[in-house]
PDB file of N, CA and C in Angstrom:
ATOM      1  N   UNK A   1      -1.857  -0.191 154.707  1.00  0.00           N
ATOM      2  CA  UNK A   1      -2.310   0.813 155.626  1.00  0.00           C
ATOM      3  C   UNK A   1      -1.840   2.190 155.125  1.00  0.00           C
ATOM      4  N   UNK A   2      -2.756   2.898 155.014  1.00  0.00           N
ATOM      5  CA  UNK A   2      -2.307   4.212 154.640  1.00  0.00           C
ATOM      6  C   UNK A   2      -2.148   5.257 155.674  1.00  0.00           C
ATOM      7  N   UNK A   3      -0.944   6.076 155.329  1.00  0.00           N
ATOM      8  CA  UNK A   3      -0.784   7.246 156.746  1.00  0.00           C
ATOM      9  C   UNK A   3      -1.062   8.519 156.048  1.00  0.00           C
ATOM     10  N   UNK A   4      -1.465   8.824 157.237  1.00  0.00           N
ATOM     11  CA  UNK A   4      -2.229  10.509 156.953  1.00  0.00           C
ATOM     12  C   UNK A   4      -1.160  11.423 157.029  1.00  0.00           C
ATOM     13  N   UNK A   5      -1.415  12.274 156.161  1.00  0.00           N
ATOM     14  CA  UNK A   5      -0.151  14.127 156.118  1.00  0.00           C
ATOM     15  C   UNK A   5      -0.143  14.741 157.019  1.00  0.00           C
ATOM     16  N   UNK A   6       0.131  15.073 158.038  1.00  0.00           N
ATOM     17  CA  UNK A   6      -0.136  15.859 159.320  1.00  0.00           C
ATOM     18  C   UNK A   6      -0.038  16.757 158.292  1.00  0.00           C
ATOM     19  N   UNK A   7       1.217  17.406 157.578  1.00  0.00           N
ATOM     20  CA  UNK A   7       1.167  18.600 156.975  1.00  0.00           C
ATOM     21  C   UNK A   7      -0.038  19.503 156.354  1.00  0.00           C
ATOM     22  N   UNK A   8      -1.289  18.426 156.093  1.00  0.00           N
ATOM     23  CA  UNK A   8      -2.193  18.663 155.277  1.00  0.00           C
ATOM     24  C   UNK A   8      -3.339  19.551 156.191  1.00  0.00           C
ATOM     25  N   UNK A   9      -3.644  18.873 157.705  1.00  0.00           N
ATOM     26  CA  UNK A   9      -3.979  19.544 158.529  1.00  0.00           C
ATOM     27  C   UNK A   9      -2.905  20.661 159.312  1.00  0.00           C
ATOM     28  N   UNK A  10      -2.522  20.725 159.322  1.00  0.00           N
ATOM     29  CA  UNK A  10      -1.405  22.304 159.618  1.00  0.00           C
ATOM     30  C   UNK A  10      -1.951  23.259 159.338  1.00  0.00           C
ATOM     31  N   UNK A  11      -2.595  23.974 160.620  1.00  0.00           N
ATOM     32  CA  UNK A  11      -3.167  25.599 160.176  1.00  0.00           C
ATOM     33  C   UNK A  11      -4.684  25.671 159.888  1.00  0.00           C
ATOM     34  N   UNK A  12      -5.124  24.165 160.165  1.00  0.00           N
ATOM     35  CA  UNK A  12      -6.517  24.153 159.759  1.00  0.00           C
ATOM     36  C   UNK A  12      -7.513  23.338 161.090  1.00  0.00           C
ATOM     37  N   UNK A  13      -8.230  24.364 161.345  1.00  0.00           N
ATOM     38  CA  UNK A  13      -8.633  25.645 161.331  1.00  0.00           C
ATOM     39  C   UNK A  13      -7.650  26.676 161.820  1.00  0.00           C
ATOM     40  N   UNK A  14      -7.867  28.066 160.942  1.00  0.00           N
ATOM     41  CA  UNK A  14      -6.792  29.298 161.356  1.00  0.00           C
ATOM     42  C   UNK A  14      -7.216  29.819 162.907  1.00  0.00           C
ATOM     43  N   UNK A  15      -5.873  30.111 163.368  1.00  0.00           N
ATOM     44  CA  UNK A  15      -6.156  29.956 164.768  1.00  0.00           C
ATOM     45  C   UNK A  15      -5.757  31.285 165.218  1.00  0.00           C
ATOM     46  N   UNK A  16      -6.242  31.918 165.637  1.00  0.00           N
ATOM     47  CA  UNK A  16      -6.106  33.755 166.256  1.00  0.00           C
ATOM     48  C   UNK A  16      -4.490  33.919 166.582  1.00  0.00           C
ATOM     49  N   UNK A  17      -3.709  34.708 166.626  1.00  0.00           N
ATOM     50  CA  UNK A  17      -2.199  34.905 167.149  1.00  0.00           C
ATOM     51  C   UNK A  17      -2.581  35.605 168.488  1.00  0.00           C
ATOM     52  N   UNK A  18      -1.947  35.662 169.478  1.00  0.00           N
ATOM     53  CA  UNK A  18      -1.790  36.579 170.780  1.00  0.00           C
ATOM     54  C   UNK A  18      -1.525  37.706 169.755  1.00  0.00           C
ATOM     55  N   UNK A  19      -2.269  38.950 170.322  1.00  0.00           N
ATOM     56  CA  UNK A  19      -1.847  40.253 169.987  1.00  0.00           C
ATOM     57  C   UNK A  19      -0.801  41.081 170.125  1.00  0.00           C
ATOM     58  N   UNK A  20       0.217  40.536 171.453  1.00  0.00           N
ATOM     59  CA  UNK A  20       1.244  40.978 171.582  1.00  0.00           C
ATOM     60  C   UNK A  20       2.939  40.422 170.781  1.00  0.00           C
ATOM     61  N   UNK A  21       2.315  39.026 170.373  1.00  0.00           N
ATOM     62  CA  UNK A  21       2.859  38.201 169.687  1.00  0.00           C
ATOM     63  C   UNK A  21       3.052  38.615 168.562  1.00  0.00           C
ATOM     64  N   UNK A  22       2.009  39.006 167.820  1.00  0.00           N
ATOM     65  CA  UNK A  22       1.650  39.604 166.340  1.00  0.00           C
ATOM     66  C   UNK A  22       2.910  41.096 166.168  1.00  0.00           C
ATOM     67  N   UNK A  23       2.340  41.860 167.300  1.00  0.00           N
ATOM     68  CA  UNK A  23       3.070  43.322 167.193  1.00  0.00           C
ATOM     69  C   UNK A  23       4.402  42.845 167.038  1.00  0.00           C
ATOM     70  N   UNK A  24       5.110  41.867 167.993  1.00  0.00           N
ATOM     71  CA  UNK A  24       6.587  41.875 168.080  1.00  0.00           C
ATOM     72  C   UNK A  24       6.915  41.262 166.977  1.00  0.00           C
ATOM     73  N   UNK A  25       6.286  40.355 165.946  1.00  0.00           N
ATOM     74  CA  UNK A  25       6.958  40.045 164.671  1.00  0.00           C
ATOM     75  C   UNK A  25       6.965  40.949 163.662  1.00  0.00           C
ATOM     76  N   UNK A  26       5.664  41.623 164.127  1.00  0.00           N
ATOM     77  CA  UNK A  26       5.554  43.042 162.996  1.00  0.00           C
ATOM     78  C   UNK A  26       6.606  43.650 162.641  1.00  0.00           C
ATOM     79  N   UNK A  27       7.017  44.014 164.397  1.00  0.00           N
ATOM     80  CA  UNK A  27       8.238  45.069 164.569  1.00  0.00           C
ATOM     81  C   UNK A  27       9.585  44.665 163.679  1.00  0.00           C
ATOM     82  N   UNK A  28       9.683  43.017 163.845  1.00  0.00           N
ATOM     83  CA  UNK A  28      10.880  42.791 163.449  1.00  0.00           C
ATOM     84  C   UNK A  28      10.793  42.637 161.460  1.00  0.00           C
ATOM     85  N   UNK A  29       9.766  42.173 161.693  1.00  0.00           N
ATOM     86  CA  UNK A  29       9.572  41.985 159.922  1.00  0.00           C
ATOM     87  C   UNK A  29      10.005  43.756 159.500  1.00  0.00           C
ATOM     88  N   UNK A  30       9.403  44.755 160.063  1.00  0.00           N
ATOM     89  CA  UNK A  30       9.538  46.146 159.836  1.00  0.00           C
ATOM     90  C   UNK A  30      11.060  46.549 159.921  1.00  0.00           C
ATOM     91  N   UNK A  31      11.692  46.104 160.987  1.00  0.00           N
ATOM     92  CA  UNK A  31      13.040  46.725 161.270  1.00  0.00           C
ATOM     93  C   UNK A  31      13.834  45.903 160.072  1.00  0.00           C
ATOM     94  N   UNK A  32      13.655  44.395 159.666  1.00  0.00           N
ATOM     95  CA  UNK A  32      14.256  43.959 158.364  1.00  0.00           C
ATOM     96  C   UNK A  32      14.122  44.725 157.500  1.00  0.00           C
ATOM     97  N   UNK A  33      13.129  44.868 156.899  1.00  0.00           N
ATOM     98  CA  UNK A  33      12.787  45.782 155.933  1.00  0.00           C
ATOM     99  C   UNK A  33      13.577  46.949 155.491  1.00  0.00           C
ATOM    100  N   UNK A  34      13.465  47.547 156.664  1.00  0.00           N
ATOM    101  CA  UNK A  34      14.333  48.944 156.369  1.00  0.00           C
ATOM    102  C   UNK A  34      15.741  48.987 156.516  1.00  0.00           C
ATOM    103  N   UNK A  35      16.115  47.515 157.241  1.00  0.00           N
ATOM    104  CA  UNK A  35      17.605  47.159 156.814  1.00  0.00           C
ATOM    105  C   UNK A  35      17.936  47.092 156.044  1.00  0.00           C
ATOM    106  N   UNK A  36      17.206  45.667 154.896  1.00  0.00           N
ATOM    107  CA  UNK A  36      17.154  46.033 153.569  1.00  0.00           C
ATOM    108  C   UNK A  36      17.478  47.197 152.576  1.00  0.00           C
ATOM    109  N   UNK A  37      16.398  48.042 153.139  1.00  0.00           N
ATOM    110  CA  UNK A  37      16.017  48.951 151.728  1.00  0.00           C
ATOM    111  C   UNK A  37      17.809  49.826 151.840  1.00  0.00           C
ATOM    112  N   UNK A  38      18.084  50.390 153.088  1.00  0.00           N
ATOM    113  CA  UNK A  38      19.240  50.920 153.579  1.00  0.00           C
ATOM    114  C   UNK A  38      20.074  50.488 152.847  1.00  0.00           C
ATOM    115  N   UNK A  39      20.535  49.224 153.243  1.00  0.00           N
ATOM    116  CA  UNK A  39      21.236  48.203 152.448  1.00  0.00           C
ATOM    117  C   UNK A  39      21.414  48.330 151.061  1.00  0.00           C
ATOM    118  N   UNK A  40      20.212  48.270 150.177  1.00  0.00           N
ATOM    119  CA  UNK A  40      20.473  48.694 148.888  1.00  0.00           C
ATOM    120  C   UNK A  40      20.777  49.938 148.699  1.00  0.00           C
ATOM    121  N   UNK A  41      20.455  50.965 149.116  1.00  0.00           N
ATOM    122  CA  UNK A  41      20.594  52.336 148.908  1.00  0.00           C
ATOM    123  C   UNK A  41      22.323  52.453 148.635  1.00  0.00           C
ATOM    124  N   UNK A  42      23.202  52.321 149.963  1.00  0.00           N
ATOM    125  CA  UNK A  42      24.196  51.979 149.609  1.00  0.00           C
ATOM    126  C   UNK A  42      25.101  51.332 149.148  1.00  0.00           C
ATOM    127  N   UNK A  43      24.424  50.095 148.789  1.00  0.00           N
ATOM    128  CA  UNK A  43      25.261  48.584 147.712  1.00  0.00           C
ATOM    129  C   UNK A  43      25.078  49.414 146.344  1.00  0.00           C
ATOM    130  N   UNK A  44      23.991  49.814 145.836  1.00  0.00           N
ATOM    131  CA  UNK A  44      23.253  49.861 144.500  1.00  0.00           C
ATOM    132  C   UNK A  44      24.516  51.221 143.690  1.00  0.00           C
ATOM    133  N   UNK A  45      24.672  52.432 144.952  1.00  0.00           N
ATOM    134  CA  UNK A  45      25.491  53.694 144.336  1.00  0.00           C
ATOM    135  C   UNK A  45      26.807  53.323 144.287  1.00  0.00           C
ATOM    136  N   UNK A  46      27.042  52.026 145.314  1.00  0.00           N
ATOM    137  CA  UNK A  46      28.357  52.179 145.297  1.00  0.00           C
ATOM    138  C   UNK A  46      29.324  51.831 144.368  1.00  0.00           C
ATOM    139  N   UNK A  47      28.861  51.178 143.210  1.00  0.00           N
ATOM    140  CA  UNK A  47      29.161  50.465 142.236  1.00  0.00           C
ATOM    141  C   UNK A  47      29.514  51.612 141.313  1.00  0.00           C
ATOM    142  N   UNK A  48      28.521  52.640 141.207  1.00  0.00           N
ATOM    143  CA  UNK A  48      28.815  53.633 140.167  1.00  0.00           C
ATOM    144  C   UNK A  48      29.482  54.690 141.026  1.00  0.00           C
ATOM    145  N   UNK A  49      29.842  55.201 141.902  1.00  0.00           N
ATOM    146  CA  UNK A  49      30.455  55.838 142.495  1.00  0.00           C
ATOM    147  C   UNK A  49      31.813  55.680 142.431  1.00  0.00           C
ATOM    148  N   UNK A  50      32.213  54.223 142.557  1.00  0.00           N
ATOM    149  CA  UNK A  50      33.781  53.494 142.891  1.00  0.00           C
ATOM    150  C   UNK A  50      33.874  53.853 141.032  1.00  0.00           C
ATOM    151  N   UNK A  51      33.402  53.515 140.717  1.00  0.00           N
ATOM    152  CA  UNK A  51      33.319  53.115 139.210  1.00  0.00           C
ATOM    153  C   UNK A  51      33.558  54.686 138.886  1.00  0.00           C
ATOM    154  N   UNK A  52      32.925  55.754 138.895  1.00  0.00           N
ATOM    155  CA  UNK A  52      33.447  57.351 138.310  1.00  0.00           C
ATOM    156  C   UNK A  52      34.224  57.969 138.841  1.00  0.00           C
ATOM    157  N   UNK A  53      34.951  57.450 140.121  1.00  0.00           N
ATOM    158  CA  UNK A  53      36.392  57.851 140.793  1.00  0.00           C
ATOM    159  C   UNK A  53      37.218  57.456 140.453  1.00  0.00           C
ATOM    160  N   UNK A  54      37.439  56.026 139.909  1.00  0.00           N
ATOM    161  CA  UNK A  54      38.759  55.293 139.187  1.00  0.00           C
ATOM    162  C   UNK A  54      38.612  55.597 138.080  1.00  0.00           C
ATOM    163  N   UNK A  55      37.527  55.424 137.423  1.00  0.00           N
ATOM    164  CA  UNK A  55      37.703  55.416 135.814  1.00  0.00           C
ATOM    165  C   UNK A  55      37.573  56.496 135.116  1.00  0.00           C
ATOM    166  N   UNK A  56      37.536  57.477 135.525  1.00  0.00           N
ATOM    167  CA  UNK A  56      37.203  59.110 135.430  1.00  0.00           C
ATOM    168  C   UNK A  56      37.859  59.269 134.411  1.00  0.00           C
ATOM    169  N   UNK A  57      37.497  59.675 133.200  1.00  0.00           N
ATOM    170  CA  UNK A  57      37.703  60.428 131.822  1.00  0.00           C
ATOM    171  C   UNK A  57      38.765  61.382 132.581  1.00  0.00           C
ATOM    172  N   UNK A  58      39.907  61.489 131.768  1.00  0.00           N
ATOM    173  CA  UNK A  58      40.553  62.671 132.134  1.00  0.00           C
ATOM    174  C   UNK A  58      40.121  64.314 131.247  1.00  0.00           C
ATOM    175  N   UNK A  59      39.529  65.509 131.911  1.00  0.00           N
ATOM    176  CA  UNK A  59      39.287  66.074 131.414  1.00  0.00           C
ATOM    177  C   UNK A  59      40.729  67.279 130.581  1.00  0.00           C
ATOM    178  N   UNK A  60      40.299  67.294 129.025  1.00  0.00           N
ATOM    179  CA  UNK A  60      41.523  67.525 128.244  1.00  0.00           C
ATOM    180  C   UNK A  60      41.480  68.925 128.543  1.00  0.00           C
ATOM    181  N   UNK A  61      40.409  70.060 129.844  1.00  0.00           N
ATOM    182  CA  UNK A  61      40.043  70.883 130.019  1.00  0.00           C
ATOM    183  C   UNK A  61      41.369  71.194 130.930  1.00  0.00           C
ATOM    184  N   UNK A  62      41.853  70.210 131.786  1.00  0.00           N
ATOM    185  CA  UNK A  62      43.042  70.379 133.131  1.00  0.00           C
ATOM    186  C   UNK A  62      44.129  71.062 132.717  1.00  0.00           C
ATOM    187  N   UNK A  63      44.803  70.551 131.474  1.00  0.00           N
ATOM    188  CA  UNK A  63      46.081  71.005 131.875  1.00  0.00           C
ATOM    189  C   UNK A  63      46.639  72.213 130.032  1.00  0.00           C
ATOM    190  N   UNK A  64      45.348  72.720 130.166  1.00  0.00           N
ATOM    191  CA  UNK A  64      45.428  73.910 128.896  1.00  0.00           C
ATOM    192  C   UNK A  64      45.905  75.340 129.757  1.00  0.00           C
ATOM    193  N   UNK A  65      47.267  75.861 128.940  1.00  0.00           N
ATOM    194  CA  UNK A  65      46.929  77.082 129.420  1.00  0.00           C
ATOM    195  C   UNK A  65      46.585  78.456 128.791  1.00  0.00           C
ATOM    196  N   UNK A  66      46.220  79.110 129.274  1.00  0.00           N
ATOM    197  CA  UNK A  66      45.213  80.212 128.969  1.00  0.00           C
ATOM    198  C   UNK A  66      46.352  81.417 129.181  1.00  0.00           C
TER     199      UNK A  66
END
């Protein structure tokens, strides 16, 4: 006896979303997003930032006097 995939029918036929349904995932897919991008903005500098405060070349310009 062979059994059928439910998985295979899943989604078939595509079936309309409630419209108000749709907006509120929008919103949240949107508000991720820009968590994200935020997120990198400050992960991505902070690496080279931490990185040219500690490791800072000492300039041989500091301690000449004139």
């Amino acid at each position: 006896m062979k059994q059928r995939n439910p998985f295979k029918t899943l989604g078939h036929p595509p079936k309309e979303v409630p419209k108000d349904l749709k907006e509120s995932v929008m919103r949240e897919v949107e508000a991720l997003k820009l968590l994200t991008d935020m997120t990198s903005l400050f992960t991505k500098g902070y690496g080279n930032t931490m990185g040219n405060i500690l490791f800072q070349p000492k300039n041989s310009n500091e301690h000449k006097t004139e």
